[in-house]
C-alpha atoms as a PDB file:
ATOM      1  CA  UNK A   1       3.143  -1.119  20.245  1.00  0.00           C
ATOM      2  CA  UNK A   2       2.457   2.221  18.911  1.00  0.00           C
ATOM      3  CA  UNK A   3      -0.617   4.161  19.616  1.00  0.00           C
ATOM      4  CA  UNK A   4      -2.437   4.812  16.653  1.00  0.00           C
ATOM      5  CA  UNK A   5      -5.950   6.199  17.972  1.00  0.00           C
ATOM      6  CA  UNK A   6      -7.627   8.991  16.191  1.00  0.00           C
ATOM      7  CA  UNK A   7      -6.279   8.060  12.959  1.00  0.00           C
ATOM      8  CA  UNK A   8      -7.855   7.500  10.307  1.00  0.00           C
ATOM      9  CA  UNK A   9      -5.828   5.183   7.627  1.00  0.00           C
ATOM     10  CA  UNK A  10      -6.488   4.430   4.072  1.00  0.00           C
ATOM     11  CA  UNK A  11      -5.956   1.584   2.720  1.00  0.00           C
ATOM     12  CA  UNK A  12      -5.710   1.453  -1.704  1.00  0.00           C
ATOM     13  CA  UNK A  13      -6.522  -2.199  -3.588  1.00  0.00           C
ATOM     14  CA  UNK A  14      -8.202  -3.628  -6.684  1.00  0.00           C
ATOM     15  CA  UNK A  15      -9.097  -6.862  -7.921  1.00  0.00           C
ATOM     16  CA  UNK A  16      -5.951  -8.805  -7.365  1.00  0.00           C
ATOM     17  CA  UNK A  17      -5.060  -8.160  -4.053  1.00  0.00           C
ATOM     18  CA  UNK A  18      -2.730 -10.669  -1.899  1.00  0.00           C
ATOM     19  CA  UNK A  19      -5.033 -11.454   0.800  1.00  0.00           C
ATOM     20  CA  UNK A  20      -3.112 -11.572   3.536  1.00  0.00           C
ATOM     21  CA  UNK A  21      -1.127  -8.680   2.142  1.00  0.00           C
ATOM     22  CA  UNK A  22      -4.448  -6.577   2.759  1.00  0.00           C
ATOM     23  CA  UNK A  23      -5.538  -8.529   5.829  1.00  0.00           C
ATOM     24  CA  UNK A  24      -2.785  -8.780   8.457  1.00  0.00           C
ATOM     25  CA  UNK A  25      -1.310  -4.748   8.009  1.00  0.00           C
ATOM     26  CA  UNK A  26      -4.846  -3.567   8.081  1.00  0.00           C
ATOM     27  CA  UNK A  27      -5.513  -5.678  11.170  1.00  0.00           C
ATOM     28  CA  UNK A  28      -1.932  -4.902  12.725  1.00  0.00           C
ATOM     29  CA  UNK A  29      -3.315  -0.410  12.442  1.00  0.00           C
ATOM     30  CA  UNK A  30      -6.416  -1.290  13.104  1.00  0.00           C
ATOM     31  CA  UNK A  31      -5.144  -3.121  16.606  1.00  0.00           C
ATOM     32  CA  UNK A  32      -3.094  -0.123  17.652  1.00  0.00           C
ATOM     33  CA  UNK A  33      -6.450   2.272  17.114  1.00  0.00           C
ATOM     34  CA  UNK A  34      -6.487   2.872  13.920  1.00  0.00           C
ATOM     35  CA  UNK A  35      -9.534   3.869  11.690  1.00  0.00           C
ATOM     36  CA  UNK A  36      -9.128   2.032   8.342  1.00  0.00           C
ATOM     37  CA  UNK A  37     -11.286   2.960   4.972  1.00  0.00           C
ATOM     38  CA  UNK A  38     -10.334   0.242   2.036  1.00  0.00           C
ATOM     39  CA  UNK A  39     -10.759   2.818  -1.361  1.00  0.00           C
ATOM     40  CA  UNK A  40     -10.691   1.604  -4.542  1.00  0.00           C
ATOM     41  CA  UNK A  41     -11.049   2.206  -8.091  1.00  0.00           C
ATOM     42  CA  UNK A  42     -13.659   1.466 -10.356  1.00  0.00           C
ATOM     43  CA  UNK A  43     -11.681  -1.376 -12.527  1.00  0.00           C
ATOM     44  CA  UNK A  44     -10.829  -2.942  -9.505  1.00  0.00           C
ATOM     45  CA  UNK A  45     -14.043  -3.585  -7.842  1.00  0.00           C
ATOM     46  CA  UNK A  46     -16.880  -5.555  -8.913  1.00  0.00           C
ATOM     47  CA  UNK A  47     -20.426  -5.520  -7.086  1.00  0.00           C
ATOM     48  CA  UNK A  48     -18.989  -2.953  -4.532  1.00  0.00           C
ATOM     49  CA  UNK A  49     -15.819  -5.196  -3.424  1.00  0.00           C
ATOM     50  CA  UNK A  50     -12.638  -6.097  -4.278  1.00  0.00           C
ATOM     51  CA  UNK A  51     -11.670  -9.778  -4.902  1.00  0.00           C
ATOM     52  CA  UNK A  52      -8.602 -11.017  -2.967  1.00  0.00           C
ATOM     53  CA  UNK A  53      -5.779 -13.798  -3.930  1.00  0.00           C
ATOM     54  CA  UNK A  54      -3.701 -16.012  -2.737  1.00  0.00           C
ATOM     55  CA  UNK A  55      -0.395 -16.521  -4.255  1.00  0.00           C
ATOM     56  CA  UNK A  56      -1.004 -14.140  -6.147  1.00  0.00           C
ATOM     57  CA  UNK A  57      -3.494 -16.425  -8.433  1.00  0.00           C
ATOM     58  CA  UNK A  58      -5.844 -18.375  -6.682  1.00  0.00           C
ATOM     59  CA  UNK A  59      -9.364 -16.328  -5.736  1.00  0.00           C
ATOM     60  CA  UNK A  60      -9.742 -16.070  -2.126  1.00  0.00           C
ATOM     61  CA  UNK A  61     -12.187 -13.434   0.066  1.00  0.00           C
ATOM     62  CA  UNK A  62     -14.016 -10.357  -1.304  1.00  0.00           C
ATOM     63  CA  UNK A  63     -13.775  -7.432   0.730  1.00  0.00           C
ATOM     64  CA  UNK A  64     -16.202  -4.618   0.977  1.00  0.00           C
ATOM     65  CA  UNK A  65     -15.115  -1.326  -0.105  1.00  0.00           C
ATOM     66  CA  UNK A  66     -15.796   1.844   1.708  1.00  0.00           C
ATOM     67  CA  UNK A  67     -15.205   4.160  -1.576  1.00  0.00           C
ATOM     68  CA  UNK A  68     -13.820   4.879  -4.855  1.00  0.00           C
ATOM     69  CA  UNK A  69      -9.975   6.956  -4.215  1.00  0.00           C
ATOM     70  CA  UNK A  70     -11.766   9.347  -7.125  1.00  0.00           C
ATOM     71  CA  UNK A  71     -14.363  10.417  -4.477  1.00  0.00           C
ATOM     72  CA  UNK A  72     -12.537  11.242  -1.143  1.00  0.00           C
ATOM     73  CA  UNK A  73      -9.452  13.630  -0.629  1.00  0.00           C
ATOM     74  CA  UNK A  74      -6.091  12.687   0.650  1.00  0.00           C
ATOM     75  CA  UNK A  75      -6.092  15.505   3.403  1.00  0.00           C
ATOM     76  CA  UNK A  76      -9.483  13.083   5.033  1.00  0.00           C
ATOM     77  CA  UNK A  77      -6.412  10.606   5.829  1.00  0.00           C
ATOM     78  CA  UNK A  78      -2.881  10.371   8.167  1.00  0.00           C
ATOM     79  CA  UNK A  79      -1.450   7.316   6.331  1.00  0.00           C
ATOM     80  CA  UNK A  80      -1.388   5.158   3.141  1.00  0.00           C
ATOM     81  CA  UNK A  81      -1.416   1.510   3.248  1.00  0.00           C
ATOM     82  CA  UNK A  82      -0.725   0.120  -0.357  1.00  0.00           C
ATOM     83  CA  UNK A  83      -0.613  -4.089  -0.498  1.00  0.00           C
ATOM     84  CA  UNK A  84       0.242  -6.084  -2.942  1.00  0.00           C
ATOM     85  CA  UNK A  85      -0.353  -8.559  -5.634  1.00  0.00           C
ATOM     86  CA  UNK A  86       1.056  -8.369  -9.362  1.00  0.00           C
ATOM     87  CA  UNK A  87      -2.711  -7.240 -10.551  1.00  0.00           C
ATOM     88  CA  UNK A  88      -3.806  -4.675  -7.707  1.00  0.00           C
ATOM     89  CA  UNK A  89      -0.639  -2.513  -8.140  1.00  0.00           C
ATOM     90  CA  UNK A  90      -0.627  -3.247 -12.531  1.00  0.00           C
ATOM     91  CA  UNK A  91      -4.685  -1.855 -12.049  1.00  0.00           C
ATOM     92  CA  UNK A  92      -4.057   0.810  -9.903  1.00  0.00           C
ATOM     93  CA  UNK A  93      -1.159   2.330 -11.573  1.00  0.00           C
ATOM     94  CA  UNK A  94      -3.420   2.742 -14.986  1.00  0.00           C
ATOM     95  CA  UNK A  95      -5.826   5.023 -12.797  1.00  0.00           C
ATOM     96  CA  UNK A  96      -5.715   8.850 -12.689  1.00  0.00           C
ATOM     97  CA  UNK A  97      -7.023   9.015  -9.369  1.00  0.00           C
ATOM     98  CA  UNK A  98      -5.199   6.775  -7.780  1.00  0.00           C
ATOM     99  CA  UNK A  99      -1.846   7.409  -8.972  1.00  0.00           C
ATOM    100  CA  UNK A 100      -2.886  11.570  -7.867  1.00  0.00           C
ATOM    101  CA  UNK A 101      -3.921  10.543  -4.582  1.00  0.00           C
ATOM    102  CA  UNK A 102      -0.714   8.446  -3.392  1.00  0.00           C
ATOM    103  CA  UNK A 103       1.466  11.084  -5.147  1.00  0.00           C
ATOM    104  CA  UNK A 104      -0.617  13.778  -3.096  1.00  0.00           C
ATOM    105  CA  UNK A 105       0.400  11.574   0.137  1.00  0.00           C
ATOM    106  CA  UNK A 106       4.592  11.145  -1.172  1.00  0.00           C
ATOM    107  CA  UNK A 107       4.127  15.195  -2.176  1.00  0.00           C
ATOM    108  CA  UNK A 108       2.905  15.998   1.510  1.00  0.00           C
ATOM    109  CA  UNK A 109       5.099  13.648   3.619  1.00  0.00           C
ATOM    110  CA  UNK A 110       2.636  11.782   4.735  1.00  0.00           C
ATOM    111  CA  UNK A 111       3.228   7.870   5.747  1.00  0.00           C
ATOM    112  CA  UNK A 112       3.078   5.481   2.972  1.00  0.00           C
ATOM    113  CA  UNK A 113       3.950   1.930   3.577  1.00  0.00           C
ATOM    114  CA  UNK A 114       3.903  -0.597   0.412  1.00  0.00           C
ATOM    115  CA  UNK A 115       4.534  -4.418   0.022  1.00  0.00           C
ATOM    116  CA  UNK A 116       5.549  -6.673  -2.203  1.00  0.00           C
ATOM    117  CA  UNK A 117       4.634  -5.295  -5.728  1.00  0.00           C
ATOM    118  CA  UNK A 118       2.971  -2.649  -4.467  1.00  0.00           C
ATOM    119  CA  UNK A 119       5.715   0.281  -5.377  1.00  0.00           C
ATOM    120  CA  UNK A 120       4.899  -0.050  -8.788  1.00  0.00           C
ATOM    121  CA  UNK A 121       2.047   2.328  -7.983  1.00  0.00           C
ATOM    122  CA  UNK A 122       4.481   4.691  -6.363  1.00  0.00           C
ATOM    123  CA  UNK A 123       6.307   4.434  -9.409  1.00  0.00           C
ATOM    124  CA  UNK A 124       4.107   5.163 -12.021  1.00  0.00           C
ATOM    125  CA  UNK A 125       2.844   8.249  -9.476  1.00  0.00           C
ATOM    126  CA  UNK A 126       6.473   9.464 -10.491  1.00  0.00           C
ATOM    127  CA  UNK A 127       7.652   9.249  -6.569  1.00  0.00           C
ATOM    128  CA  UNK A 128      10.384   6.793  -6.298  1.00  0.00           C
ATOM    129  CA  UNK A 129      13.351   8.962  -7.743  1.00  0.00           C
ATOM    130  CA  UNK A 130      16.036   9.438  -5.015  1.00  0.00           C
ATOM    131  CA  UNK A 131      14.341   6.725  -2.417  1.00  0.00           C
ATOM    132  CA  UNK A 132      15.558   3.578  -1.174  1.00  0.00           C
ATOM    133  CA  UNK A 133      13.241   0.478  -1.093  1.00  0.00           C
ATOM    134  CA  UNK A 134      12.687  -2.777  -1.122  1.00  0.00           C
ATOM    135  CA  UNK A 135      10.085  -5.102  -3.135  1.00  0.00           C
ATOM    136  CA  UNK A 136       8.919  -7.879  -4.699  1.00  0.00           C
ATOM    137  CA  UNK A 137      12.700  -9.217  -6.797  1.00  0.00           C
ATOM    138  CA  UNK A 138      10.537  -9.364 -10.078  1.00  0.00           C
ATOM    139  CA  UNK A 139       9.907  -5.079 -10.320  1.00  0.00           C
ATOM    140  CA  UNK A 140      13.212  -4.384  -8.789  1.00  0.00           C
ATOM    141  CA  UNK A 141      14.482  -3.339 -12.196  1.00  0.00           C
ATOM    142  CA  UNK A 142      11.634  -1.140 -12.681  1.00  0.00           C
ATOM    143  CA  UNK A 143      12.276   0.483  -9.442  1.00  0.00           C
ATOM    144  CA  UNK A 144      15.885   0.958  -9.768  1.00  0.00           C
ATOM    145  CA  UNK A 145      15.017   2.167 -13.625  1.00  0.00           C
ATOM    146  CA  UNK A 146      12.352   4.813 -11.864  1.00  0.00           C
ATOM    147  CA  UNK A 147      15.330   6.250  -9.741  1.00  0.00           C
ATOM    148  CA  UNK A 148      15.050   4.219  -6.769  1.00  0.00           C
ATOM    149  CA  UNK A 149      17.864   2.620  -4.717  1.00  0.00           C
ATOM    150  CA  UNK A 150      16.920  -1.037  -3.984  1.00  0.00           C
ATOM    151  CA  UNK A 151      17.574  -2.983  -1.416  1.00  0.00           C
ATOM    152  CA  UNK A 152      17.026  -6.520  -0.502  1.00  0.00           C
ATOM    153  CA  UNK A 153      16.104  -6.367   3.005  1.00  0.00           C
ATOM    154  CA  UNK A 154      13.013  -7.644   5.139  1.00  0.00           C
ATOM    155  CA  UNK A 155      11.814  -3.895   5.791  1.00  0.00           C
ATOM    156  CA  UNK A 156      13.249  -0.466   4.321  1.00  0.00           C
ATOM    157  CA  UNK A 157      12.327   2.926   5.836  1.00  0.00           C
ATOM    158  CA  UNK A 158      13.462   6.019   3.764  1.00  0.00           C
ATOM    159  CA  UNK A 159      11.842   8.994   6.061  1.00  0.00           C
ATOM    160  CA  UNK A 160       7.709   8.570   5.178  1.00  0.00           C
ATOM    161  CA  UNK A 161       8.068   5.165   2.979  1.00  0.00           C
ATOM    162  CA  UNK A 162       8.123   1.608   4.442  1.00  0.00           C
ATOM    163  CA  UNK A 163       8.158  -1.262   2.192  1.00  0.00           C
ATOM    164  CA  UNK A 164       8.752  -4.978   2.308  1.00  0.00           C
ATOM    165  CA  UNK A 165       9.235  -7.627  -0.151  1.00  0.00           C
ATOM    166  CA  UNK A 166       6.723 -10.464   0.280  1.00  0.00           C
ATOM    167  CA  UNK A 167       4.337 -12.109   2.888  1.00  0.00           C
ATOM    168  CA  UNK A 168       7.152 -13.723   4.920  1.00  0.00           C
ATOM    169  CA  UNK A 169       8.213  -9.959   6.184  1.00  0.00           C
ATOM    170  CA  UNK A 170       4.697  -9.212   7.472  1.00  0.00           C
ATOM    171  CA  UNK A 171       5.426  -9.160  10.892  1.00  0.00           C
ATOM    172  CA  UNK A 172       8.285  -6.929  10.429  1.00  0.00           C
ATOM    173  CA  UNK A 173       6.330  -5.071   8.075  1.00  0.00           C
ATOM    174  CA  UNK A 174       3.253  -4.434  10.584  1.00  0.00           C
ATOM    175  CA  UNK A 175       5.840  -2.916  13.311  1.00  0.00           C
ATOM    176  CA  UNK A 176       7.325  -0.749  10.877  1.00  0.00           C
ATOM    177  CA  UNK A 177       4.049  -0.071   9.389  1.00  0.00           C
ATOM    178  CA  UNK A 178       2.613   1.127  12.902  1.00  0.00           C
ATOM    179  CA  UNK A 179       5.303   2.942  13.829  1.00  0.00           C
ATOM    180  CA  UNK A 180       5.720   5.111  11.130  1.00  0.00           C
ATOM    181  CA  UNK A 181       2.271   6.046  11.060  1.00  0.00           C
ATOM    182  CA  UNK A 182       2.405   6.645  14.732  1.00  0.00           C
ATOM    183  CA  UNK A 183       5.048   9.347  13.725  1.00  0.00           C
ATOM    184  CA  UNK A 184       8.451   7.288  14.327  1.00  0.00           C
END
């Protein structure tokens, strides 16, 4: 596996989350050395943590947050880790911050990998035109209506952006995940 020590990862969710969307990627660069900081924004955290689902309805696990995406910079971090959920990415996109700080990370190069519906973030950030990607089927229209090229594949990499469609790519997701943020 890739060596990921010394960097430092965030990782952007609200209320809504697909647990094991947040869990397993996080877990997967935090194994390889990683430093992870879960950010949020203030709509999408309640009593200082966000509320995770599963299947993409049923409440599951809170999860402290480390910070609002409002209050820290984009140059403090070497990747983006964006997971899904229909509500995290629908509560994200409608925040200023947010959508400036992954659009800061698309703008710079930086590694960005999103799941499931996760590029709708991307999307509203105004990032997607010209990329190939894959997702969650139900936004594919959205995507491909942003400018995107979608495909239906387990994992897509287009130069700094990974994404995958749903939990069942996970594992393929994680390697990709960790090796682009490695740097290959």
């Amino acid at each position: 596996m890739a060596e990921l020590t010394g960097k430092r990862i965030a990782v952007l969710a609200a209320k809504g989350v697909e647990q094991v969307e947040l869990v397993e990627p996080r877990k997967a660069v935090e194994a390889a050395g990683a430093t992870t900081h879960l950010l949020s924004v203030p709509d999408g955290v309640e009593a200082g943590a966000v509320q995770a689902v599963e299947g993409d309805i049923h409440p599951s696990t809170t999860f402290p947050v480390d910070g609002l995406v409002g209050d820290v910079s984009p140059d403090d971090y070497d990747g983006l880790l964006l997971p899904g959920g229909a509500v995290n990415p629908d509560t994200l996109r409608q925040d200023d911050d947010a959508l400036a700080f992954v659009r800061a990370f698309m703008d710079a190069g930086k590694p960005v990998a999103a799941i499931c519906h996760a590029p709708w973030t991307l999307l509203e950030a105004g990032t997607l035109a010209g990329r190939t990607l894959t997702s969650y089927p139900s936004i594919r229209g959205d995507l491909r209506r942003g400018g995107a090229t979608v495909v239906d594949q387990e994992v897509c990499v287009d130069g700094n952006l990974v994404t995958s469609r749903d939990p069942d790519d996970i594992p393929a997701f994680n390697e990709a995940v960790v090796r682009l943020f490695a740097g290959g």
